[in-house]
C-alpha atoms as a PDB file:
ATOM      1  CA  UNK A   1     122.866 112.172  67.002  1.00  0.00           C
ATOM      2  CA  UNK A   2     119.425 112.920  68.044  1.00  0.00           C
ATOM      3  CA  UNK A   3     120.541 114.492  71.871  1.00  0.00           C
ATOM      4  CA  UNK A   4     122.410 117.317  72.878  1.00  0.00           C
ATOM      5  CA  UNK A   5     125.542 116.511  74.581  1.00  0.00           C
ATOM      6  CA  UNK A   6     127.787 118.415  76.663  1.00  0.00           C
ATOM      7  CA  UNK A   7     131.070 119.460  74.254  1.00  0.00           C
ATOM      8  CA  UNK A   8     133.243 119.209  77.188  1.00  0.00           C
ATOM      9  CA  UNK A   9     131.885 115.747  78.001  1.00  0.00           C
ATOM     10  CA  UNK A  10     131.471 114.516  75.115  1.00  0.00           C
ATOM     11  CA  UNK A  11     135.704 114.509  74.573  1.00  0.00           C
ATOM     12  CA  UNK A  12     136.583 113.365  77.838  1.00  0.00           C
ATOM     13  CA  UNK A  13     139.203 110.166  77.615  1.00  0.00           C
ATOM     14  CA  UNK A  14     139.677 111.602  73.951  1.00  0.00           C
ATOM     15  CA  UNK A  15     141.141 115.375  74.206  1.00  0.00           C
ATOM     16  CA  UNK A  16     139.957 116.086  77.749  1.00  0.00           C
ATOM     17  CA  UNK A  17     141.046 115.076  80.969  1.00  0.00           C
ATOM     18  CA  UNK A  18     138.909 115.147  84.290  1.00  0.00           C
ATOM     19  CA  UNK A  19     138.466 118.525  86.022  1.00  0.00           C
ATOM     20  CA  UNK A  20     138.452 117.003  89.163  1.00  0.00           C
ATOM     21  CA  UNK A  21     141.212 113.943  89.897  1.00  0.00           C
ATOM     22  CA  UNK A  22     141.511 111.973  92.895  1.00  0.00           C
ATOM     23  CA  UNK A  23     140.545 108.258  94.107  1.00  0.00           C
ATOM     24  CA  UNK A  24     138.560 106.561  96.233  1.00  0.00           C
ATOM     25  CA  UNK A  25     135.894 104.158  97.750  1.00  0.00           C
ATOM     26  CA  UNK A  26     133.466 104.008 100.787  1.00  0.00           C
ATOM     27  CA  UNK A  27     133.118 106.851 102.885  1.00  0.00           C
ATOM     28  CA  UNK A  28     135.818 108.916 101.284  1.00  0.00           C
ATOM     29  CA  UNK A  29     133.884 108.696  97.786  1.00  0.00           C
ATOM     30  CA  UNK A  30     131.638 110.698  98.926  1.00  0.00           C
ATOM     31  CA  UNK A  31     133.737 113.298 101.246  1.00  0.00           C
ATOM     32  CA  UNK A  32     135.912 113.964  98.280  1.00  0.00           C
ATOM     33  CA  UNK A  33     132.684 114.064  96.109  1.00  0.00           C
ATOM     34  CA  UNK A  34     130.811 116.755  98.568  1.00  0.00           C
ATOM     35  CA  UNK A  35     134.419 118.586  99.016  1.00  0.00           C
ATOM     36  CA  UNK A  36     134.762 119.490  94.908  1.00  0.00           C
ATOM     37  CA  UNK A  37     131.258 120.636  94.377  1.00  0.00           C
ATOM     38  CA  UNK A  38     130.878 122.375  97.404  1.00  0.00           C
ATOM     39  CA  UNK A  39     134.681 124.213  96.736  1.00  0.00           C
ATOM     40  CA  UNK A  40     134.181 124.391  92.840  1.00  0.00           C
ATOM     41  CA  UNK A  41     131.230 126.571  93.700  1.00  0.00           C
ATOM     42  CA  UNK A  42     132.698 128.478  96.710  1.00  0.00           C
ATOM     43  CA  UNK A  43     135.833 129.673  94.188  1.00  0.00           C
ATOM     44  CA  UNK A  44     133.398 131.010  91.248  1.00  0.00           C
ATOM     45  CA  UNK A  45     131.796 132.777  93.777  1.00  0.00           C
ATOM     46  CA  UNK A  46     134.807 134.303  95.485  1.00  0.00           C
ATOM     47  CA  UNK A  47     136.647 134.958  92.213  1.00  0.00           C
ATOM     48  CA  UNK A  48     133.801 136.432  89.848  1.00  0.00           C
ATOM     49  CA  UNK A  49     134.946 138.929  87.917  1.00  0.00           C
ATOM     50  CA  UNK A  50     138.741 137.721  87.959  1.00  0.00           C
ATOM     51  CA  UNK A  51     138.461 136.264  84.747  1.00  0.00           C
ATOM     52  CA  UNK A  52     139.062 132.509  85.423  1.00  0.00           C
ATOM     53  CA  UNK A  53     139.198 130.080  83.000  1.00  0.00           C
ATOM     54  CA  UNK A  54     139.286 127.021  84.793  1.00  0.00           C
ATOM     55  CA  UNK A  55     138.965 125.385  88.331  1.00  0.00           C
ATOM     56  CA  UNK A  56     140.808 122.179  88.475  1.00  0.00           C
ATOM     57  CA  UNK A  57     141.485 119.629  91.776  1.00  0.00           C
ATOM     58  CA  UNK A  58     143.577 116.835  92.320  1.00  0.00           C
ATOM     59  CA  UNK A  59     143.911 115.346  95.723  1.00  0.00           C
ATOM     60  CA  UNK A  60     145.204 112.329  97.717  1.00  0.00           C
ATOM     61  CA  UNK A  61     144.858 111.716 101.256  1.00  0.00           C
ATOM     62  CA  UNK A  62     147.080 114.240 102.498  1.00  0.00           C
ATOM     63  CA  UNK A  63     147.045 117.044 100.345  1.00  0.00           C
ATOM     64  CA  UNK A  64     144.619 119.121  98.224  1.00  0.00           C
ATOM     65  CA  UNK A  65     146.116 121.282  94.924  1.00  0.00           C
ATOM     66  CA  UNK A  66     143.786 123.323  93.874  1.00  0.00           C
ATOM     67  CA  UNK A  67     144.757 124.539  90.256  1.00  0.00           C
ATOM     68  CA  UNK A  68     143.238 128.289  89.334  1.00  0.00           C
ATOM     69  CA  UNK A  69     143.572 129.248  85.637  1.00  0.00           C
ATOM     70  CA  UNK A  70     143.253 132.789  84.836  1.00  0.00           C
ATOM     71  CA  UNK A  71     144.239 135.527  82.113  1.00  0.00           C
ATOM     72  CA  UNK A  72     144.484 137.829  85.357  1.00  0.00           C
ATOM     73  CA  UNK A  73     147.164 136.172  87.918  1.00  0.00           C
ATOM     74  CA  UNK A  74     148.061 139.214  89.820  1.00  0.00           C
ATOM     75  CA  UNK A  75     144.557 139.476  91.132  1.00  0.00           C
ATOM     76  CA  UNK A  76     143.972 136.224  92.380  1.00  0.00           C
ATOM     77  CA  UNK A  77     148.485 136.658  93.627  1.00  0.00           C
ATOM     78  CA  UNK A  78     147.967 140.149  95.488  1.00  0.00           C
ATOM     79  CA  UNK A  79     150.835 142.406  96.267  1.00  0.00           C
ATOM     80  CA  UNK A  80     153.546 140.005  97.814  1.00  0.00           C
ATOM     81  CA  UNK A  81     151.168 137.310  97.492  1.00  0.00           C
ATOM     82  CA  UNK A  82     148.606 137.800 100.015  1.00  0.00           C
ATOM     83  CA  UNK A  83     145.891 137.675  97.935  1.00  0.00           C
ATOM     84  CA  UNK A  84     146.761 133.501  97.403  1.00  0.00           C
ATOM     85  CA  UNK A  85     147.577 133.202 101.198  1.00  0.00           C
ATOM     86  CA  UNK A  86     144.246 134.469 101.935  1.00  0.00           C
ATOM     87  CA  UNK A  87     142.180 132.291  99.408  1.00  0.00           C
ATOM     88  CA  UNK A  88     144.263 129.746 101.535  1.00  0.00           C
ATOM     89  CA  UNK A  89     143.025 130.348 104.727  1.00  0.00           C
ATOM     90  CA  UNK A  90     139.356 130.981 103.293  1.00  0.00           C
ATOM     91  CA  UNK A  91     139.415 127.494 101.525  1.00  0.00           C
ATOM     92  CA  UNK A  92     140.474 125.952 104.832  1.00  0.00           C
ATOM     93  CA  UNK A  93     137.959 127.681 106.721  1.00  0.00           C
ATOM     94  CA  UNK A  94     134.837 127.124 104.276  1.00  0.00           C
ATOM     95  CA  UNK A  95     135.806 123.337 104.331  1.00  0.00           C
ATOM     96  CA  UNK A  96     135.716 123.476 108.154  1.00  0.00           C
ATOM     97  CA  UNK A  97     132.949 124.963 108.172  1.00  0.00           C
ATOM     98  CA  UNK A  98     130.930 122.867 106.176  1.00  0.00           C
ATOM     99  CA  UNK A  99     132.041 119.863 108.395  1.00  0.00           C
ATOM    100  CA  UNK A 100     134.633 118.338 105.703  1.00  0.00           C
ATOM    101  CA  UNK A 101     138.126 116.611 106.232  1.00  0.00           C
ATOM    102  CA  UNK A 102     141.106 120.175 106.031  1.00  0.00           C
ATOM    103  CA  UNK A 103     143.770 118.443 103.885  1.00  0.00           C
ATOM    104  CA  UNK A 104     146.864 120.586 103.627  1.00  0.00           C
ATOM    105  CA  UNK A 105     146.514 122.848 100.818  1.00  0.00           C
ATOM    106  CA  UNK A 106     148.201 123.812  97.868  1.00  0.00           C
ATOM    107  CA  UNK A 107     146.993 126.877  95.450  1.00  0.00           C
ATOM    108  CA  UNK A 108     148.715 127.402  92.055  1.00  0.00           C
ATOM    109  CA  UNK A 109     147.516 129.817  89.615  1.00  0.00           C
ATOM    110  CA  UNK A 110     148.438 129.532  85.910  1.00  0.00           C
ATOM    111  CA  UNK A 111     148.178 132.617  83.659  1.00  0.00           C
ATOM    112  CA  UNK A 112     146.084 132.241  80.500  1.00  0.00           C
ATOM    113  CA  UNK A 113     148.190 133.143  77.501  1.00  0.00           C
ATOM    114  CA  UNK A 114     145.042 133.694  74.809  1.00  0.00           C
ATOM    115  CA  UNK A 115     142.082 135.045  76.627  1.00  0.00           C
ATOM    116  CA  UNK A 116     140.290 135.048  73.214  1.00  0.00           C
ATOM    117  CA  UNK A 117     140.644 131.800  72.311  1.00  0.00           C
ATOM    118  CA  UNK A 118     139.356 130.354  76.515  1.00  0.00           C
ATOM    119  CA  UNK A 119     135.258 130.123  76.091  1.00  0.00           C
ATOM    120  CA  UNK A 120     134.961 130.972  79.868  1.00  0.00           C
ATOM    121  CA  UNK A 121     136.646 134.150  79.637  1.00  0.00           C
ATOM    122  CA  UNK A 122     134.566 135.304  76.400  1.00  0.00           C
ATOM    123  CA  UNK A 123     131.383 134.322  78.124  1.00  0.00           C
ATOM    124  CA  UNK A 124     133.032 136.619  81.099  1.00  0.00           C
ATOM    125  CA  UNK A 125     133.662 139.221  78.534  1.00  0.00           C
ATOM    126  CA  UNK A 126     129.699 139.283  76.941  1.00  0.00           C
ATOM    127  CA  UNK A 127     128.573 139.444  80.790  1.00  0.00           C
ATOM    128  CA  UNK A 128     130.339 142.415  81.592  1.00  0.00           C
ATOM    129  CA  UNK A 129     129.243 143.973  78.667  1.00  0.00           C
ATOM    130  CA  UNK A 130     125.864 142.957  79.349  1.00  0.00           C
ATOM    131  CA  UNK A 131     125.037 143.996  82.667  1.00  0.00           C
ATOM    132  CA  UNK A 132     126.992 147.633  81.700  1.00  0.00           C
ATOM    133  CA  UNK A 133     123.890 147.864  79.782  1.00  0.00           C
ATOM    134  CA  UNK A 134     125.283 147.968  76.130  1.00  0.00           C
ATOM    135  CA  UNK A 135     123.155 147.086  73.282  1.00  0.00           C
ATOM    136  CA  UNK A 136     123.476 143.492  73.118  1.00  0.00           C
ATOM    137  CA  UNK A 137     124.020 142.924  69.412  1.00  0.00           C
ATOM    138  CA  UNK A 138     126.956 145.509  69.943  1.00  0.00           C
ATOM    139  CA  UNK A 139     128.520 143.451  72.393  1.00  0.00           C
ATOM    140  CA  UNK A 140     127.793 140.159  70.320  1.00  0.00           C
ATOM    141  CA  UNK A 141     129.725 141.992  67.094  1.00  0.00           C
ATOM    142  CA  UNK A 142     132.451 143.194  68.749  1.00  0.00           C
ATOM    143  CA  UNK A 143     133.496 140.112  71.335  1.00  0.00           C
ATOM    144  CA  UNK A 144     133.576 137.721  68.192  1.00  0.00           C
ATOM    145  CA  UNK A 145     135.658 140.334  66.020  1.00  0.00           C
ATOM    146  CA  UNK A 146     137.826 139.742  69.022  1.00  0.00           C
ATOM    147  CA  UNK A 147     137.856 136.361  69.423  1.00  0.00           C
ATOM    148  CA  UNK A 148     138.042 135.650  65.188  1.00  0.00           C
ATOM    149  CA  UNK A 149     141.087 138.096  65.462  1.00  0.00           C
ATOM    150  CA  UNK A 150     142.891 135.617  67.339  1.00  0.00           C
ATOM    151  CA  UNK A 151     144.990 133.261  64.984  1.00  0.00           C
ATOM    152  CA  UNK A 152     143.922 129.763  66.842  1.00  0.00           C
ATOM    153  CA  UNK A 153     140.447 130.398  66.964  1.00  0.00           C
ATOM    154  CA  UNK A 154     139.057 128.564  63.677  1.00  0.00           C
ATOM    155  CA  UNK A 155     135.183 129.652  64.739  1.00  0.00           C
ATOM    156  CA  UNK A 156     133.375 130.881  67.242  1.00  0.00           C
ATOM    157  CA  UNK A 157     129.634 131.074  68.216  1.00  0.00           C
ATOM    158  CA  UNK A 158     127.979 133.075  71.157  1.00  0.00           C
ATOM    159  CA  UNK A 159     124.190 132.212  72.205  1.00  0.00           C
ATOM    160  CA  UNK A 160     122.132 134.776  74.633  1.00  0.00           C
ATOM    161  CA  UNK A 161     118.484 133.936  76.031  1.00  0.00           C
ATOM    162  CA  UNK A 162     116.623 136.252  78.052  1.00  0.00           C
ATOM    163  CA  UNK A 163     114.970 139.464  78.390  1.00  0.00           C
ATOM    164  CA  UNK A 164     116.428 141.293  75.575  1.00  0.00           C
ATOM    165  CA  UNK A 165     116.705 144.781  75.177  1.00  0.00           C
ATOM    166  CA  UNK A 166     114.151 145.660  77.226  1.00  0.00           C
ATOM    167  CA  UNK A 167     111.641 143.688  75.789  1.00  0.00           C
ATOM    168  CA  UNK A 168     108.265 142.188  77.165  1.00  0.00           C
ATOM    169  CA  UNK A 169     108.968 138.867  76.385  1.00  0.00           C
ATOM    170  CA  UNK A 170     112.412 136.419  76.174  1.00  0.00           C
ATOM    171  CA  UNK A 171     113.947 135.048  73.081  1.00  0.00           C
ATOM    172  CA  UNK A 172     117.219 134.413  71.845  1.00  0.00           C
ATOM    173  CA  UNK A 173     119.544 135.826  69.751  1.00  0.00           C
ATOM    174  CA  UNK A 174     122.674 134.526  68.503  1.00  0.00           C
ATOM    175  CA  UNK A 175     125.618 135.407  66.389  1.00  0.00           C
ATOM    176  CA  UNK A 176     128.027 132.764  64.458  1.00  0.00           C
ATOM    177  CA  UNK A 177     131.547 133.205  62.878  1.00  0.00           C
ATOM    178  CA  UNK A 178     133.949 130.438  61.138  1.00  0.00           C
ATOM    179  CA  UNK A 179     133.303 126.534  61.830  1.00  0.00           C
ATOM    180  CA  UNK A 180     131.654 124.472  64.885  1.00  0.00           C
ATOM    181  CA  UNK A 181     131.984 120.882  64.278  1.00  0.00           C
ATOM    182  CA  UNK A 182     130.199 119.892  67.640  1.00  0.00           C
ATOM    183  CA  UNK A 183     129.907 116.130  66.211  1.00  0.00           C
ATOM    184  CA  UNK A 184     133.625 115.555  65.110  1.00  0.00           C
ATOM    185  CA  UNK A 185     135.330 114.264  68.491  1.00  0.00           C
ATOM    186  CA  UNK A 186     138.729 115.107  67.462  1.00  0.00           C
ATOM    187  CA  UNK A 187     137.766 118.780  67.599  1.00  0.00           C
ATOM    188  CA  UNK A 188     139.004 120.991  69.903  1.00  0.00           C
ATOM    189  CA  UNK A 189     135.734 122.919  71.029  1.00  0.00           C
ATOM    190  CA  UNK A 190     135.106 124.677  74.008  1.00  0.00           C
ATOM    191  CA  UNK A 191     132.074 125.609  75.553  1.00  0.00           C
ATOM    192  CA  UNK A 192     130.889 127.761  78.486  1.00  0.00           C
ATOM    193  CA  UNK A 193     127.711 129.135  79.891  1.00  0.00           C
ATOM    194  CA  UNK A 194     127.380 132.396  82.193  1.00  0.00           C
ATOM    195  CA  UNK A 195     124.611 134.319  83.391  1.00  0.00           C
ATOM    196  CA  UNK A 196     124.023 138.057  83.367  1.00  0.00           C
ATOM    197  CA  UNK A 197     122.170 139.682  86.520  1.00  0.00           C
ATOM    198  CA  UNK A 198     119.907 142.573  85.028  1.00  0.00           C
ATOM    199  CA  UNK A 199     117.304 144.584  86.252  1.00  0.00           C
ATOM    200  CA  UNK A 200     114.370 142.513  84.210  1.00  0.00           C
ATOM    201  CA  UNK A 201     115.869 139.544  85.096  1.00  0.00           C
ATOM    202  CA  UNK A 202     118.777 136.596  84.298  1.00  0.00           C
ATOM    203  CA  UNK A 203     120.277 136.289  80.923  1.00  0.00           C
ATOM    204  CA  UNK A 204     122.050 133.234  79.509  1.00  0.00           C
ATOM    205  CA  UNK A 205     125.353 133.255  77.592  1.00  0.00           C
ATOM    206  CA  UNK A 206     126.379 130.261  76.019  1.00  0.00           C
ATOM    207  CA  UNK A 207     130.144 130.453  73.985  1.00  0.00           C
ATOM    208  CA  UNK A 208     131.423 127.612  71.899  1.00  0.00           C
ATOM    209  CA  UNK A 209     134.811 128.158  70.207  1.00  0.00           C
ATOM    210  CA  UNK A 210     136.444 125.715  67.981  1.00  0.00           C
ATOM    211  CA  UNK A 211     140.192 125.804  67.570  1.00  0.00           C
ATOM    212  CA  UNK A 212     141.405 123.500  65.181  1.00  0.00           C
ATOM    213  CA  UNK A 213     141.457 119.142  65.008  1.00  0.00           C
ATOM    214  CA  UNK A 214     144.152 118.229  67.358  1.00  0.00           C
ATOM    215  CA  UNK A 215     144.433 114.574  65.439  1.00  0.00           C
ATOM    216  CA  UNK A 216     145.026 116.360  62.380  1.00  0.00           C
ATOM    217  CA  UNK A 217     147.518 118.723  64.170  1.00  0.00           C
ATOM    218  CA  UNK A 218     149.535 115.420  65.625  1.00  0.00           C
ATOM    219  CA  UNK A 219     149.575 113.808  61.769  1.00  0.00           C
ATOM    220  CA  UNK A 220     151.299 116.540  60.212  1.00  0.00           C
ATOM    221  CA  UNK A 221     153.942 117.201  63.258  1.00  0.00           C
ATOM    222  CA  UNK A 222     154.947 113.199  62.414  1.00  0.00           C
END
C-alpha cells in the first residue's frame, strides 16, 4: 500500500469494534457527535497520569455509559468510591456547561490485566520517563525489555520525534523488537501516540505492539 493508515482503523469491522457506539440522525447526529469528542477529550485531560488504556461510550437516548479502562482502578474508584462519584458529577457538569443534552450517567471502570502488552499505557510509561529527564535511549531499552518480557507480546516498536537530548535540532530515534506486520489485517496490533511536555519543547511517542494473529488463534482452538 502506498499510504499510511491508521492500525486501529485499518481493523475496524475485522478485529475492532467502534470506540464510540450509539445511533442516530438529524439533530441528534450531531449532539451525540459534539458530546464524544468534546468528553473523550475532557477525560484524558482529567485522568492523565492514571494510566488509561481506553475511553469507550455507548449511549441511547436516556442513558450515557461511559467505559474507563485502566491498569490503575483504585485511582480513578477513590476510597469508598468517591473518586467515580465525582468524575460523575464533573461529566454532568462539563456537558452542561458546554450547552449539551445531561443523559443519566453510568461510569464503569475495567482493570487492565497486562499493562505491557496495552500500547497506551507503554506510550504512558516512555512519557513519564521522558519528562523525568532520563536519557532517552535508556528509557527506549528498558520499556521494550518490559514489554518483550510479557508472554503475549509477539513484537513491539516505540518511535520518538523531537528535541532529543538536548540537541539543537529534532530528529527521531526509534527502537524495534520481535515482528510488526502492520499490512496483515488479521493481526492484532496496537498503536498509540503521546506527547512529552519538556523544557525545549513537545516530544512525540508513537508505540505499536503486535500480539499474535487472532484468525490463526481461532483455527487451532477448532
Amino acid at each position: 500500500m502506498s499510504k499510511v493508515v491508521h492500525p486501529f482503523a485499518h481493523r475496524l469491522g475485522v478485529l475492532r469494534d467502534w470506540r464510540h457506539r450509539w445511533f442516530a440522525t438529524g439533530p441528534a447526529y450531531l449532539e451525540n457527535l459534539k458530546t464524544g469528542v468534546l468528553l473523550r477529550e475532557f477525560l484524558q485531560r482529567e485522568l492523565k497520569g492514571m494510566y488509561v488504556g481506553g475511553i469507550e461510550l455507548e449511549r441511547n437516548t436516556k442513558q450515557l455509559r461511559v467505559i474507563i479502562k485502566t491498569s490503575r482502578p483504585g485511582l480513578i474508584i477513590g476510597r469508598s468510591g468517591e473518586g467515580s462519584t465525582k468524575l460523575r458529577n464533573s461529566i454532568a457538569k462539563f456537558l452542561a456547561g458546554k450547552g449539551l443534552t445531561v443523559p443519566e450517567i453510568k461510569l464503569d471502570i475495567e482493570e487492565i490485566r497486562s499493562p505491557e502488552s496495552n500500547a497506551a499505557i507503554v506510550s504512558y510509561m516512555v512519557v513519564e520517563g521522558l519528562e523525568k529527564r532520563m536519557p532517552f535511549r535508556r528509557v527506549l531499552k528498558q520499556t521494550i525489555e518490559k514489554v518483550m518480557a510479557n508472554r503475549d507480546v509477539k513484537g513491539v516498536r516505540i518511535v520518538i520525534s523531537g528535541m532529543l537530548g538536548g540537541g539543537s535540532m529534532s530528529r527521531t530515534e526509534g527502537l524495534k523488537k520481535g515482528r510488526i506486520p502492520l499490512q496483515t489485517i488479521r493481526a492484532d496490533v496496537e498503536f498509540h501516540k503521546e506527547r512529552a511536555n519538556l523544557p525545549l519543547g513537545v516530544i512525540g511517542v508513537k508505540v505499536w505492539i503486535y500480539k499474535g494473529d487472532i484468525f490463526a488463534a481461532r483455527g487451532k482452538d477448532k
